[in-house]
ModelCIF file with pLDDT and N, C-alpha, C, O atoms, coordinates in Angstrom:
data_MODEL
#
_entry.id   MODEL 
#
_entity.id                         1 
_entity.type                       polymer 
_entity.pdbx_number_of_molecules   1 
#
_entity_poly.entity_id                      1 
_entity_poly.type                           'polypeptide(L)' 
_entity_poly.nstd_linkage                   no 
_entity_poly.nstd_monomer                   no 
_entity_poly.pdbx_seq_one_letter_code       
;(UNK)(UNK)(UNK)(UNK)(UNK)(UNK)(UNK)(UNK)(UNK)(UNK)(UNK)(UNK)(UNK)(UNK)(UNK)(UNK)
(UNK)(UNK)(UNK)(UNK)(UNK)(UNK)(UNK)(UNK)(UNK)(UNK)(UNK)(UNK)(UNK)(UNK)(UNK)(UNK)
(UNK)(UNK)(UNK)(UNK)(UNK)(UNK)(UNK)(UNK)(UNK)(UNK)(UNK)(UNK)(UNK)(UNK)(UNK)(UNK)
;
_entity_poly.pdbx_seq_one_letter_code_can   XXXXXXXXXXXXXXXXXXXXXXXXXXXXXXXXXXXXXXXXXXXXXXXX 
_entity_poly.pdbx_strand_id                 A 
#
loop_
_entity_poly_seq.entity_id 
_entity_poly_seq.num 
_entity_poly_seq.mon_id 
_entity_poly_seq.hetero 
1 1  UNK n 
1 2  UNK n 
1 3  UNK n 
1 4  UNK n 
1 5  UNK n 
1 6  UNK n 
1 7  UNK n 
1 8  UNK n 
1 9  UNK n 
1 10 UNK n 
1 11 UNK n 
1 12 UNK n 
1 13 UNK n 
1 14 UNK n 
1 15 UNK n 
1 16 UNK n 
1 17 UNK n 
1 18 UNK n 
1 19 UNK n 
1 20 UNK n 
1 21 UNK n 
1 22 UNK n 
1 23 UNK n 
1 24 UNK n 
1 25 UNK n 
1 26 UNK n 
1 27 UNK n 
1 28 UNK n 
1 29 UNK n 
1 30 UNK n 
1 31 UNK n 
1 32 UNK n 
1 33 UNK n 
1 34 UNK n 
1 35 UNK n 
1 36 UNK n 
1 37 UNK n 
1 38 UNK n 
1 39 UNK n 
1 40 UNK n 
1 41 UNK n 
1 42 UNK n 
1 43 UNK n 
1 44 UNK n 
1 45 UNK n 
1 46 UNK n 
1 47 UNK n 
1 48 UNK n 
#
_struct_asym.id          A 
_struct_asym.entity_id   1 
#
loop_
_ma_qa_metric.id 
_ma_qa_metric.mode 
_ma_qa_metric.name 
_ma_qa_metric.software_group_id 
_ma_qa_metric.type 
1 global pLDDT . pLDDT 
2 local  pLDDT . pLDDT 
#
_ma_qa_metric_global.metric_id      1 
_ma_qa_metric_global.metric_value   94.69 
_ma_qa_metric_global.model_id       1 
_ma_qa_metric_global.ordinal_id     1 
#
loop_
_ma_qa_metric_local.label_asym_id 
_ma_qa_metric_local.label_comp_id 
_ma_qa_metric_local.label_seq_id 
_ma_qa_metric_local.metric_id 
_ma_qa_metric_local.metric_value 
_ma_qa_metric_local.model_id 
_ma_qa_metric_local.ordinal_id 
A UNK 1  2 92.00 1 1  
A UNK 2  2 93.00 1 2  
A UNK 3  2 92.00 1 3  
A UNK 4  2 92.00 1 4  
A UNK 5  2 90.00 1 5  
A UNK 6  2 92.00 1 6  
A UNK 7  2 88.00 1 7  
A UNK 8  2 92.00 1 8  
A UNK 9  2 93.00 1 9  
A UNK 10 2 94.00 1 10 
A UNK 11 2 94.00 1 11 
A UNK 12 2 93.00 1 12 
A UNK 13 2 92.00 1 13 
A UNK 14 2 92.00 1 14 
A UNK 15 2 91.00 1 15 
A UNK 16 2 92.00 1 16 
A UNK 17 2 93.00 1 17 
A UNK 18 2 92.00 1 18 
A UNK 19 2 94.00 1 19 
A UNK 20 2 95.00 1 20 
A UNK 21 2 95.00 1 21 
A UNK 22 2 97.00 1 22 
A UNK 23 2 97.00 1 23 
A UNK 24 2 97.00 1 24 
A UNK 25 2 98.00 1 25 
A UNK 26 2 97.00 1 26 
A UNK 27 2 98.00 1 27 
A UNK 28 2 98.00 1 28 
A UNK 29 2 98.00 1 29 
A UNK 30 2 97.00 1 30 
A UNK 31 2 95.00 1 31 
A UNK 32 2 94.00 1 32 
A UNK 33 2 94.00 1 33 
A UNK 34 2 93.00 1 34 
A UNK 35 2 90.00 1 35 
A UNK 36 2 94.00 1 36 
A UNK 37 2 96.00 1 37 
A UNK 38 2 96.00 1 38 
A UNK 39 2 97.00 1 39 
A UNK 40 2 97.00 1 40 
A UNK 41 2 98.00 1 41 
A UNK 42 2 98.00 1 42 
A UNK 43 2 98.00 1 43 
A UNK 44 2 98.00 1 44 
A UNK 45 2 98.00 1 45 
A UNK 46 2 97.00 1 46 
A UNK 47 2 97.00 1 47 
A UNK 48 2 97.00 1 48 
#
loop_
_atom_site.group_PDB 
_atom_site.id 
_atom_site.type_symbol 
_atom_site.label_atom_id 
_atom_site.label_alt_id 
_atom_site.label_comp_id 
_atom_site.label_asym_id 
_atom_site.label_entity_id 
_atom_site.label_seq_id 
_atom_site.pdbx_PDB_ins_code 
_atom_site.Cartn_x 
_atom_site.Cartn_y 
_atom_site.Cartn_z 
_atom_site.occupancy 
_atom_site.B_iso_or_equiv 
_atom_site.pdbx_formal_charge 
_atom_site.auth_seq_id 
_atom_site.auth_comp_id 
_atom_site.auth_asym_id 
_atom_site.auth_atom_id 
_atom_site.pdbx_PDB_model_num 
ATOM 1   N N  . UNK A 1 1  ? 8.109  -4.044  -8.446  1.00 92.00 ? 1  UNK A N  1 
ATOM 2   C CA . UNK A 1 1  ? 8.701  -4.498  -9.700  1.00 92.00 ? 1  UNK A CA 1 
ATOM 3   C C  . UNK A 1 1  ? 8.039  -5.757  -10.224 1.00 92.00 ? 1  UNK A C  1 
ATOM 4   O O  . UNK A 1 1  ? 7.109  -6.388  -9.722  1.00 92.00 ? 1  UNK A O  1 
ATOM 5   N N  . UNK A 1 2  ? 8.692  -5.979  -11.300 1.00 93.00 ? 2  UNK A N  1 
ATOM 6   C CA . UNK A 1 2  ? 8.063  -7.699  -11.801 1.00 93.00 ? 2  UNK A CA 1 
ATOM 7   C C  . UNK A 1 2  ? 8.161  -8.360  -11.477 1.00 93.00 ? 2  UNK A C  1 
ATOM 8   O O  . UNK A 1 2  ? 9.220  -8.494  -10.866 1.00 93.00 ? 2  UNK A O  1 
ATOM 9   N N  . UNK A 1 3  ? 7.378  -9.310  -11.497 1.00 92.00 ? 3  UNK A N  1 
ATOM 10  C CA . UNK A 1 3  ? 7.456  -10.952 -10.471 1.00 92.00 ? 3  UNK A CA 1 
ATOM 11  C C  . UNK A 1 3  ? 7.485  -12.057 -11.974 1.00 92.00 ? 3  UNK A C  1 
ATOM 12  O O  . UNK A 1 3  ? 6.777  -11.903 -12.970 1.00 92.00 ? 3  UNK A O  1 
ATOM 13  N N  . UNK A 1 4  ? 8.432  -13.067 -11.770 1.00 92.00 ? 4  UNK A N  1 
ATOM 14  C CA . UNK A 1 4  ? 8.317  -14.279 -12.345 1.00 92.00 ? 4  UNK A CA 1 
ATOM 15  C C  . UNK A 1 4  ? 7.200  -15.029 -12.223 1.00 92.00 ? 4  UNK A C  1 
ATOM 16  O O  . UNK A 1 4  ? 7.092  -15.862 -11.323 1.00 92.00 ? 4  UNK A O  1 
ATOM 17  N N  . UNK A 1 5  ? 6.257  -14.807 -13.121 1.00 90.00 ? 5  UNK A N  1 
ATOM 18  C CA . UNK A 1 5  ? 5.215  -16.034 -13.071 1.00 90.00 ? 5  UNK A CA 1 
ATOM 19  C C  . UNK A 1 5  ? 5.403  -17.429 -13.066 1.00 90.00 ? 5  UNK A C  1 
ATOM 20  O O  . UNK A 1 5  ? 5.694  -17.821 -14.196 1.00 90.00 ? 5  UNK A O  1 
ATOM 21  N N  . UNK A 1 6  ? 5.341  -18.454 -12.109 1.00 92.00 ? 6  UNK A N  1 
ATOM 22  C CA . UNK A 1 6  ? 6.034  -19.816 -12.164 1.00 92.00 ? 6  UNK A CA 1 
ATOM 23  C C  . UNK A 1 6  ? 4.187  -20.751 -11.990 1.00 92.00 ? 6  UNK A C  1 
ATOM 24  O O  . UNK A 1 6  ? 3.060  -20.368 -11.675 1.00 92.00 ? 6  UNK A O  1 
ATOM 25  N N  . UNK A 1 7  ? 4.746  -21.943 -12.365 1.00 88.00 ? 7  UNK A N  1 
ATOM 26  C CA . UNK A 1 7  ? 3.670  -22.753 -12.194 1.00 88.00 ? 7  UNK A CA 1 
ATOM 27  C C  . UNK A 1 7  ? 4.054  -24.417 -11.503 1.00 88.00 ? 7  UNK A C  1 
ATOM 28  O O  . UNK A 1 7  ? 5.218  -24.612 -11.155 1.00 88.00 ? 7  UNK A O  1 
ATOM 29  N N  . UNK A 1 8  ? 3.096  -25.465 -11.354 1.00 92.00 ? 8  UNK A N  1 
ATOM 30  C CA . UNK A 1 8  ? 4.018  -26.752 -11.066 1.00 92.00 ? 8  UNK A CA 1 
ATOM 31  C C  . UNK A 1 8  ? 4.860  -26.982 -12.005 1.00 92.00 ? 8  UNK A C  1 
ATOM 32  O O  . UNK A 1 8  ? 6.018  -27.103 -11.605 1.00 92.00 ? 8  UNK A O  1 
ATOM 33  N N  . UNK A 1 9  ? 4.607  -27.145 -13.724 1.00 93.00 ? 9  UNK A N  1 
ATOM 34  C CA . UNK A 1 9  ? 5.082  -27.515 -14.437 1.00 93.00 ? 9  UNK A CA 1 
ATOM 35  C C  . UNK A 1 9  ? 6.019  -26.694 -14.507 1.00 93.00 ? 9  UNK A C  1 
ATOM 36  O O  . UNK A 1 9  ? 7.087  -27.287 -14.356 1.00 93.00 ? 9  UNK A O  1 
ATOM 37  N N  . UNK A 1 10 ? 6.213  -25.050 -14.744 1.00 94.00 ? 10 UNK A N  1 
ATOM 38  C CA . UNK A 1 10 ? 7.470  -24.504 -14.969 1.00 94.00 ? 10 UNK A CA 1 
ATOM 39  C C  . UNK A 1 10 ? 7.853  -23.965 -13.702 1.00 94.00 ? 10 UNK A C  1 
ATOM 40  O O  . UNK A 1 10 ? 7.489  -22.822 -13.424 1.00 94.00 ? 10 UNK A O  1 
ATOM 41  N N  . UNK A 1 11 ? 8.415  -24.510 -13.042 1.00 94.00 ? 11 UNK A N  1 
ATOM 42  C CA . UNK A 1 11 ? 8.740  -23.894 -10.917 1.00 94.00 ? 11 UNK A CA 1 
ATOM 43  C C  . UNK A 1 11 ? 9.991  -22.357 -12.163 1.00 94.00 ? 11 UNK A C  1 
ATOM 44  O O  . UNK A 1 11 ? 9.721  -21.166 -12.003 1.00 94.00 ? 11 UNK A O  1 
ATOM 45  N N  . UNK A 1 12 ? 10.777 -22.636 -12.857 1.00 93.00 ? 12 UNK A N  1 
ATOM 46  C CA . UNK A 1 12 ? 11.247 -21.451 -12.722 1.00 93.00 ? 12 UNK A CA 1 
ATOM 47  C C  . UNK A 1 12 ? 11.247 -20.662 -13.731 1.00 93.00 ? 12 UNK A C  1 
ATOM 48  O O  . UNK A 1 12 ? 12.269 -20.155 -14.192 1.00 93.00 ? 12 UNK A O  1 
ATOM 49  N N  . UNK A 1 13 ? 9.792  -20.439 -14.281 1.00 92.00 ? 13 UNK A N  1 
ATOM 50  C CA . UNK A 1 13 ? 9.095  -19.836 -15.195 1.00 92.00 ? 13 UNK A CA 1 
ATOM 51  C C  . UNK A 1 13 ? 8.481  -19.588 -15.899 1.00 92.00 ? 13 UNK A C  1 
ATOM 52  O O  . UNK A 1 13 ? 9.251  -19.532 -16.858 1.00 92.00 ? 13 UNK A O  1 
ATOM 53  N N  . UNK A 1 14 ? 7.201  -19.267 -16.395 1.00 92.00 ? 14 UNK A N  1 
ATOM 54  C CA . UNK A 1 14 ? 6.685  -19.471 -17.988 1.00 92.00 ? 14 UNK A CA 1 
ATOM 55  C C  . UNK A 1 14 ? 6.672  -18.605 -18.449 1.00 92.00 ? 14 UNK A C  1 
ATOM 56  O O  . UNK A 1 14 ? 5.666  -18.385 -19.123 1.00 92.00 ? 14 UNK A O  1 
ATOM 57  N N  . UNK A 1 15 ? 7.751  -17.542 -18.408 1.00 91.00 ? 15 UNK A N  1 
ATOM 58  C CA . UNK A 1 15 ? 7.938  -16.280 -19.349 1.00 91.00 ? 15 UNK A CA 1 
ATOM 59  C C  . UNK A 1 15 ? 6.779  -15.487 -18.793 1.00 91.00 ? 15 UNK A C  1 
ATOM 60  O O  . UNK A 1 15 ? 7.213  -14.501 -18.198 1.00 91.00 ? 15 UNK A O  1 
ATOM 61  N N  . UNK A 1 16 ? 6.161  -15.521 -18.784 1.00 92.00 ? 16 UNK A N  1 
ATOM 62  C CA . UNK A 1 16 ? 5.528  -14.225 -18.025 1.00 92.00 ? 16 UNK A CA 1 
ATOM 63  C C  . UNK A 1 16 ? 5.952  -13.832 -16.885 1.00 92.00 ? 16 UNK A C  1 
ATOM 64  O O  . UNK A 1 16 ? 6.665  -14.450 -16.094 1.00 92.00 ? 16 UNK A O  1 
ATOM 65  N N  . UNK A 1 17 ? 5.263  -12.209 -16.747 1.00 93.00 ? 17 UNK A N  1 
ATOM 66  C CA . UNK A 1 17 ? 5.654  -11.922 -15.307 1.00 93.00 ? 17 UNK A CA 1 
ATOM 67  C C  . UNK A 1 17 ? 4.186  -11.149 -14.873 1.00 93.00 ? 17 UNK A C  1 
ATOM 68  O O  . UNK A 1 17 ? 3.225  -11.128 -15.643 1.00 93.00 ? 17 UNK A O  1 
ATOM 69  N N  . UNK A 1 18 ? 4.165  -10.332 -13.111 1.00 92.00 ? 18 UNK A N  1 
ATOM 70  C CA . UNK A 1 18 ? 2.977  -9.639  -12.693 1.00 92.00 ? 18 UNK A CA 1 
ATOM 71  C C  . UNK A 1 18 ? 4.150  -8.821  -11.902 1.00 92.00 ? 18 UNK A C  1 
ATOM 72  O O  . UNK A 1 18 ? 5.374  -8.891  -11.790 1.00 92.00 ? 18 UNK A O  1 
ATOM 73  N N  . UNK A 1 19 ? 3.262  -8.141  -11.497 1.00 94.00 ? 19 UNK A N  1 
ATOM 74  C CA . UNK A 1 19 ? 3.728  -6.578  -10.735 1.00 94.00 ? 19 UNK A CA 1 
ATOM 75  C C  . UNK A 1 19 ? 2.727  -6.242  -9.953  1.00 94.00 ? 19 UNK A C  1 
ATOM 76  O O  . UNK A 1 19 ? 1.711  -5.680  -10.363 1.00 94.00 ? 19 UNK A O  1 
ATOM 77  N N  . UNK A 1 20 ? 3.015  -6.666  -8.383  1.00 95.00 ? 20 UNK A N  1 
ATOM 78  C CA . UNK A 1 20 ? 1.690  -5.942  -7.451  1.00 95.00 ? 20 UNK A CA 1 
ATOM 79  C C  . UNK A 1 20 ? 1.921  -4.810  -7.540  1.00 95.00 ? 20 UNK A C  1 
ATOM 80  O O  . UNK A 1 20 ? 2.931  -4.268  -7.989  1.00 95.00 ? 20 UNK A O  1 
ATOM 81  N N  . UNK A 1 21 ? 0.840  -4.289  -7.045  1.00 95.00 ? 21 UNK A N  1 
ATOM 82  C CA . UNK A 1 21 ? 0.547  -3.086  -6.617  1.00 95.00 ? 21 UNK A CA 1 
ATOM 83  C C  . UNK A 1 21 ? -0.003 -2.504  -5.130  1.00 95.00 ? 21 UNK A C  1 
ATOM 84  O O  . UNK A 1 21 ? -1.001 -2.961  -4.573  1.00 95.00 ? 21 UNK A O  1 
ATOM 85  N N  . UNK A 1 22 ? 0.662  -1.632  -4.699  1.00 97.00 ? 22 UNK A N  1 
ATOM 86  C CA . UNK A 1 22 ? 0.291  -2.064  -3.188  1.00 97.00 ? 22 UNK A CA 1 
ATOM 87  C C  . UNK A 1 22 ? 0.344  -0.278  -2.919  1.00 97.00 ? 22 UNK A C  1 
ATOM 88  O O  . UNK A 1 22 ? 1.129  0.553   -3.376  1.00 97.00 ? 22 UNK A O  1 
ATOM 89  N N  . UNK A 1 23 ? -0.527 -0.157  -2.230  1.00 97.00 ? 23 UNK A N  1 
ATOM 90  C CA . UNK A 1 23 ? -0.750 1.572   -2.029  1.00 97.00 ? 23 UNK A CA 1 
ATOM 91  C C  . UNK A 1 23 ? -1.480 2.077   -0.713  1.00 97.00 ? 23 UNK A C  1 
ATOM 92  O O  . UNK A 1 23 ? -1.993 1.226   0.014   1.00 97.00 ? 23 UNK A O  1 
ATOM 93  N N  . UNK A 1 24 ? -1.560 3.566   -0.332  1.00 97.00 ? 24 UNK A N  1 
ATOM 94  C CA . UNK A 1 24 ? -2.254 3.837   1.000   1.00 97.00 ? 24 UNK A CA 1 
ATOM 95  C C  . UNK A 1 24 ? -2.758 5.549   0.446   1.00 97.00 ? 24 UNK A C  1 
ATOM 96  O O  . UNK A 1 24 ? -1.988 5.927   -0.436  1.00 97.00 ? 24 UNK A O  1 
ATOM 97  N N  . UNK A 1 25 ? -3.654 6.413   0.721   1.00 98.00 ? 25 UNK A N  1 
ATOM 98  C CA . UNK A 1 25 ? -3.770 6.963   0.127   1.00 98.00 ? 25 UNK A CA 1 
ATOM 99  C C  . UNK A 1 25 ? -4.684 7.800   1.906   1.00 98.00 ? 25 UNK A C  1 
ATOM 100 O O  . UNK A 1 25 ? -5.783 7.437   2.323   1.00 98.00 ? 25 UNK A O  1 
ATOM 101 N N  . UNK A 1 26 ? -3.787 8.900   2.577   1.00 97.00 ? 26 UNK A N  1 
ATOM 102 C CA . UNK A 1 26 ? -4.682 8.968   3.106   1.00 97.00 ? 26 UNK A CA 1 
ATOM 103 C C  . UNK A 1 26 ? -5.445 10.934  3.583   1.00 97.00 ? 26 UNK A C  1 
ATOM 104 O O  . UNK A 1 26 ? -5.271 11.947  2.905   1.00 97.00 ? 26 UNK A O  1 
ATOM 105 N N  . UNK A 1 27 ? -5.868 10.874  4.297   1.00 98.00 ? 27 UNK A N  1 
ATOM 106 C CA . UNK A 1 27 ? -6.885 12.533  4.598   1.00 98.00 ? 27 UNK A CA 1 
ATOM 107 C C  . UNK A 1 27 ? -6.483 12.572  5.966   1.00 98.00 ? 27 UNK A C  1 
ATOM 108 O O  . UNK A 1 27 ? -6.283 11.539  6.606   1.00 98.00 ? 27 UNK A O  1 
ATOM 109 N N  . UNK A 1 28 ? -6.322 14.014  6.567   1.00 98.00 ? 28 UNK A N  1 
ATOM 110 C CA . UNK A 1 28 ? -5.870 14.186  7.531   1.00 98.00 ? 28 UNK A CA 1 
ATOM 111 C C  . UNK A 1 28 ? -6.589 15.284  7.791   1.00 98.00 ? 28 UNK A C  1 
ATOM 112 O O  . UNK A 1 28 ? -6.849 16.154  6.960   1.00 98.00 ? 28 UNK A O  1 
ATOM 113 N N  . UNK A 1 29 ? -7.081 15.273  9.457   1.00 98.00 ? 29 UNK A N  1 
ATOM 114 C CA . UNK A 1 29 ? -7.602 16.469  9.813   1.00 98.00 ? 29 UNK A CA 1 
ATOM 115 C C  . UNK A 1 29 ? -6.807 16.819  11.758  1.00 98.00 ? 29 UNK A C  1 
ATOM 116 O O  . UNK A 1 29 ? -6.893 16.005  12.677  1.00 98.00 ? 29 UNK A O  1 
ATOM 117 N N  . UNK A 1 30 ? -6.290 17.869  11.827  1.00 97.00 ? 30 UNK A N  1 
ATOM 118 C CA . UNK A 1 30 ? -5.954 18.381  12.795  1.00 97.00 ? 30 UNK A CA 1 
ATOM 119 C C  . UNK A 1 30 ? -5.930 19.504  13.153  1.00 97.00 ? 30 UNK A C  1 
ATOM 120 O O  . UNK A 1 30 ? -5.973 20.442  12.357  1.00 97.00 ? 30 UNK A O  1 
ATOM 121 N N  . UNK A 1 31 ? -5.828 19.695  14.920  1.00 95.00 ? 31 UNK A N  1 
ATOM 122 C CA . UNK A 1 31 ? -6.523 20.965  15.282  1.00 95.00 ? 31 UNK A CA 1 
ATOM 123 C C  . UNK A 1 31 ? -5.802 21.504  16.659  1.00 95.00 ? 31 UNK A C  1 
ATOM 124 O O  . UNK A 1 31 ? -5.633 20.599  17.476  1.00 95.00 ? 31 UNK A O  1 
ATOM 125 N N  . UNK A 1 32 ? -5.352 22.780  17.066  1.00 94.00 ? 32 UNK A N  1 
ATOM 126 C CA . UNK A 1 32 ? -4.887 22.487  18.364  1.00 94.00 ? 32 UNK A CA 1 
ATOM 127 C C  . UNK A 1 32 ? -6.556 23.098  19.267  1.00 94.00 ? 32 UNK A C  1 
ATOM 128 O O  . UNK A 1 32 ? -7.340 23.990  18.944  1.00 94.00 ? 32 UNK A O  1 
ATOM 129 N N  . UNK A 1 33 ? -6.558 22.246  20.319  1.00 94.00 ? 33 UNK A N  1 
ATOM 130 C CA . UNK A 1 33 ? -6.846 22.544  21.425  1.00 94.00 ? 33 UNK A CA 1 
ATOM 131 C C  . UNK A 1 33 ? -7.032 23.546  22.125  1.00 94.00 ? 33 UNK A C  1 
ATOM 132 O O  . UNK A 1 33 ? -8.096 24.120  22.358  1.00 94.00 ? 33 UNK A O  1 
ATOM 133 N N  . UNK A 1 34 ? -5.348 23.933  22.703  1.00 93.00 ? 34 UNK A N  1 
ATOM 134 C CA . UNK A 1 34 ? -4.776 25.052  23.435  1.00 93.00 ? 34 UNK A CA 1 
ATOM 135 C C  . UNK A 1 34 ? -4.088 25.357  22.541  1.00 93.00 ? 34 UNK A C  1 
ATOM 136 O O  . UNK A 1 34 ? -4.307 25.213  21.338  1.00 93.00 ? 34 UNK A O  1 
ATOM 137 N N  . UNK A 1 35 ? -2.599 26.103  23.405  1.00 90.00 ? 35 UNK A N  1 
ATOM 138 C CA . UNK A 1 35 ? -1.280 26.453  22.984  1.00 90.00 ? 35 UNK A CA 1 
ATOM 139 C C  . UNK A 1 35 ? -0.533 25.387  23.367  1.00 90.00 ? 35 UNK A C  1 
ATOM 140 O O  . UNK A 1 35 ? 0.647  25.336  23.020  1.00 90.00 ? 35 UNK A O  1 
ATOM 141 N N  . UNK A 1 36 ? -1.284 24.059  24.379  1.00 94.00 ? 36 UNK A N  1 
ATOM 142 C CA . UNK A 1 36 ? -0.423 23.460  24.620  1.00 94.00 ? 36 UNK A CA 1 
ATOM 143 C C  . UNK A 1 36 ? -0.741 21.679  23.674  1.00 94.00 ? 36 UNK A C  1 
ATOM 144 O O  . UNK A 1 36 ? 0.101  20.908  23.212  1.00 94.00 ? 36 UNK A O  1 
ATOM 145 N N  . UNK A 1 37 ? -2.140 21.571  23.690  1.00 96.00 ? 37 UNK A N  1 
ATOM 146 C CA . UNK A 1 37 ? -2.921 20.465  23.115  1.00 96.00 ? 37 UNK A CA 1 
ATOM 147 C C  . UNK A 1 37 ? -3.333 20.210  21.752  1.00 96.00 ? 37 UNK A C  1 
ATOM 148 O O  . UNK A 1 37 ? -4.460 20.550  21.391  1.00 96.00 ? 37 UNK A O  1 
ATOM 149 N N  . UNK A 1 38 ? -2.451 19.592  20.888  1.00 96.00 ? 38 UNK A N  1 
ATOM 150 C CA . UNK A 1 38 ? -3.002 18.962  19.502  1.00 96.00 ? 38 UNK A CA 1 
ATOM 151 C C  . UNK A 1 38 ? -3.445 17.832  19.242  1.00 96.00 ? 38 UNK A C  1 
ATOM 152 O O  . UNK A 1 38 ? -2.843 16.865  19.709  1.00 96.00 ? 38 UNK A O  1 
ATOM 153 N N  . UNK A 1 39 ? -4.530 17.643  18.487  1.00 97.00 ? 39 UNK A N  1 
ATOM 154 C CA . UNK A 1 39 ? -5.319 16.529  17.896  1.00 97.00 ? 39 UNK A CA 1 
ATOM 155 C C  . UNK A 1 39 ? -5.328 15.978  16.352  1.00 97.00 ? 39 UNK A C  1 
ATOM 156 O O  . UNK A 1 39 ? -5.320 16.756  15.398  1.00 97.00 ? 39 UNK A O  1 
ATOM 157 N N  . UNK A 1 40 ? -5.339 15.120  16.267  1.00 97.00 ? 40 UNK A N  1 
ATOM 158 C CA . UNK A 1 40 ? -5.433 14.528  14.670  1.00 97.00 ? 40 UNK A CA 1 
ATOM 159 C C  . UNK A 1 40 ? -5.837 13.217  14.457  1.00 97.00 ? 40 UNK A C  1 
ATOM 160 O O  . UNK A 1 40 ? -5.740 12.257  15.222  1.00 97.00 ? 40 UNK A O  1 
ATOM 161 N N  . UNK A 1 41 ? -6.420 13.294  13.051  1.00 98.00 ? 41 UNK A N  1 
ATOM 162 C CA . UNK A 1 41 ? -6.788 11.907  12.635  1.00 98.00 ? 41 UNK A CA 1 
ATOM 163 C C  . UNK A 1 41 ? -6.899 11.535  11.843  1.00 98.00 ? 41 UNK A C  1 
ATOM 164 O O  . UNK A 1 41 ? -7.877 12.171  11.451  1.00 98.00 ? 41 UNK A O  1 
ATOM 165 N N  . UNK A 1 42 ? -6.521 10.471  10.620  1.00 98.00 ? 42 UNK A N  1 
ATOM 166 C CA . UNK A 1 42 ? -5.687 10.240  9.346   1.00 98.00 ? 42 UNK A CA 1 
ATOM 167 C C  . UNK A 1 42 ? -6.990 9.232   9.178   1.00 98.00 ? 42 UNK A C  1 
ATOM 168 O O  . UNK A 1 42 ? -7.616 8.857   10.169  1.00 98.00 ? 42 UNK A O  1 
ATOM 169 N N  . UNK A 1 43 ? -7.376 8.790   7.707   1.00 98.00 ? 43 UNK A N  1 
ATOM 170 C CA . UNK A 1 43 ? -8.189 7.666   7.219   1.00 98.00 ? 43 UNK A CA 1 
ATOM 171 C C  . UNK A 1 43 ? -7.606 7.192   6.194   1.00 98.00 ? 43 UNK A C  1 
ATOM 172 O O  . UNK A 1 43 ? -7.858 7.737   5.120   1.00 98.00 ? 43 UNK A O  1 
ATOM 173 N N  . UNK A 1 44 ? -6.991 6.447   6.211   1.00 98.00 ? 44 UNK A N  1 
ATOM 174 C CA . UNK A 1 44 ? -6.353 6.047   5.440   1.00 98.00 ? 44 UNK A CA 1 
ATOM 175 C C  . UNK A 1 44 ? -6.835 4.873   4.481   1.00 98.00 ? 44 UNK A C  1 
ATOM 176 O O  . UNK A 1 44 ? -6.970 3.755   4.980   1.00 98.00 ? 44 UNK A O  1 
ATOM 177 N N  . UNK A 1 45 ? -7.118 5.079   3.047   1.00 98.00 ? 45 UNK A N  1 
ATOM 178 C CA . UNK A 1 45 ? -7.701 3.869   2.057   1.00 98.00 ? 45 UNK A CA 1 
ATOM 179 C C  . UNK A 1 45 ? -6.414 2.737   1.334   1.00 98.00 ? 45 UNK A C  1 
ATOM 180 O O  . UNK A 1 45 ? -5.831 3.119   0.319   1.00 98.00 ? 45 UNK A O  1 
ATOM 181 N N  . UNK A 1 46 ? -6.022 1.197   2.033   1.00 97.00 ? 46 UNK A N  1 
ATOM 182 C CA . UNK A 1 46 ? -5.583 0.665   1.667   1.00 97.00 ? 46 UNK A CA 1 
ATOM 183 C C  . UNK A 1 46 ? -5.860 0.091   0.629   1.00 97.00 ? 46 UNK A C  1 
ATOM 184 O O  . UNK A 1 46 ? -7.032 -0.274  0.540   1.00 97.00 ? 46 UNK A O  1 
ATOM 185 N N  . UNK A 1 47 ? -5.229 -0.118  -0.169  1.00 97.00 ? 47 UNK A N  1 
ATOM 186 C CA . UNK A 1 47 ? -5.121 -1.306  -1.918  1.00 97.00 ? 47 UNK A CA 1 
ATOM 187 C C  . UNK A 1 47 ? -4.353 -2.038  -1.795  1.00 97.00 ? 47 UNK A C  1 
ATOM 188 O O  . UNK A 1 47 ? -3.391 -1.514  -1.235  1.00 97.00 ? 47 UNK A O  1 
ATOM 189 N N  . UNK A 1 48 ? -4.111 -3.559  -2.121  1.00 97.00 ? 48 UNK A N  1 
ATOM 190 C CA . UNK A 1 48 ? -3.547 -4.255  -2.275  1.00 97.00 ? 48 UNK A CA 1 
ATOM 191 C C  . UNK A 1 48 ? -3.955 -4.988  -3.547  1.00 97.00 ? 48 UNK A C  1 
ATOM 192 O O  . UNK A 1 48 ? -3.312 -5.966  -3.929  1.00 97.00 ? 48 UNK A O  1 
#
């Protein structure tokens, strides 16, 4: 959501605001083995 933009001069505001953005985005590959053994492995691309 929005964030209060603050500064020294305004600690509780200068009317603006920001909005991070924060995300994971990832690919997956898996496989069994046996009937008894599974494998996998995710890559995952962070954003902040």
């Amino acid at each position: 959501g929005d964030i209060t933009r603050t500064s020294v001069t305004y600690p509780d505001g200068t009317g603006a605001t920001f909005s991070p953005q924060f995300s994971t985005i990832g690919l997956t590959y898996a496989r069994s083995l046996s009937d008894r053994i599974t494998v996998g492995l995710t890559a995952n691309l962070v954003s902040e």
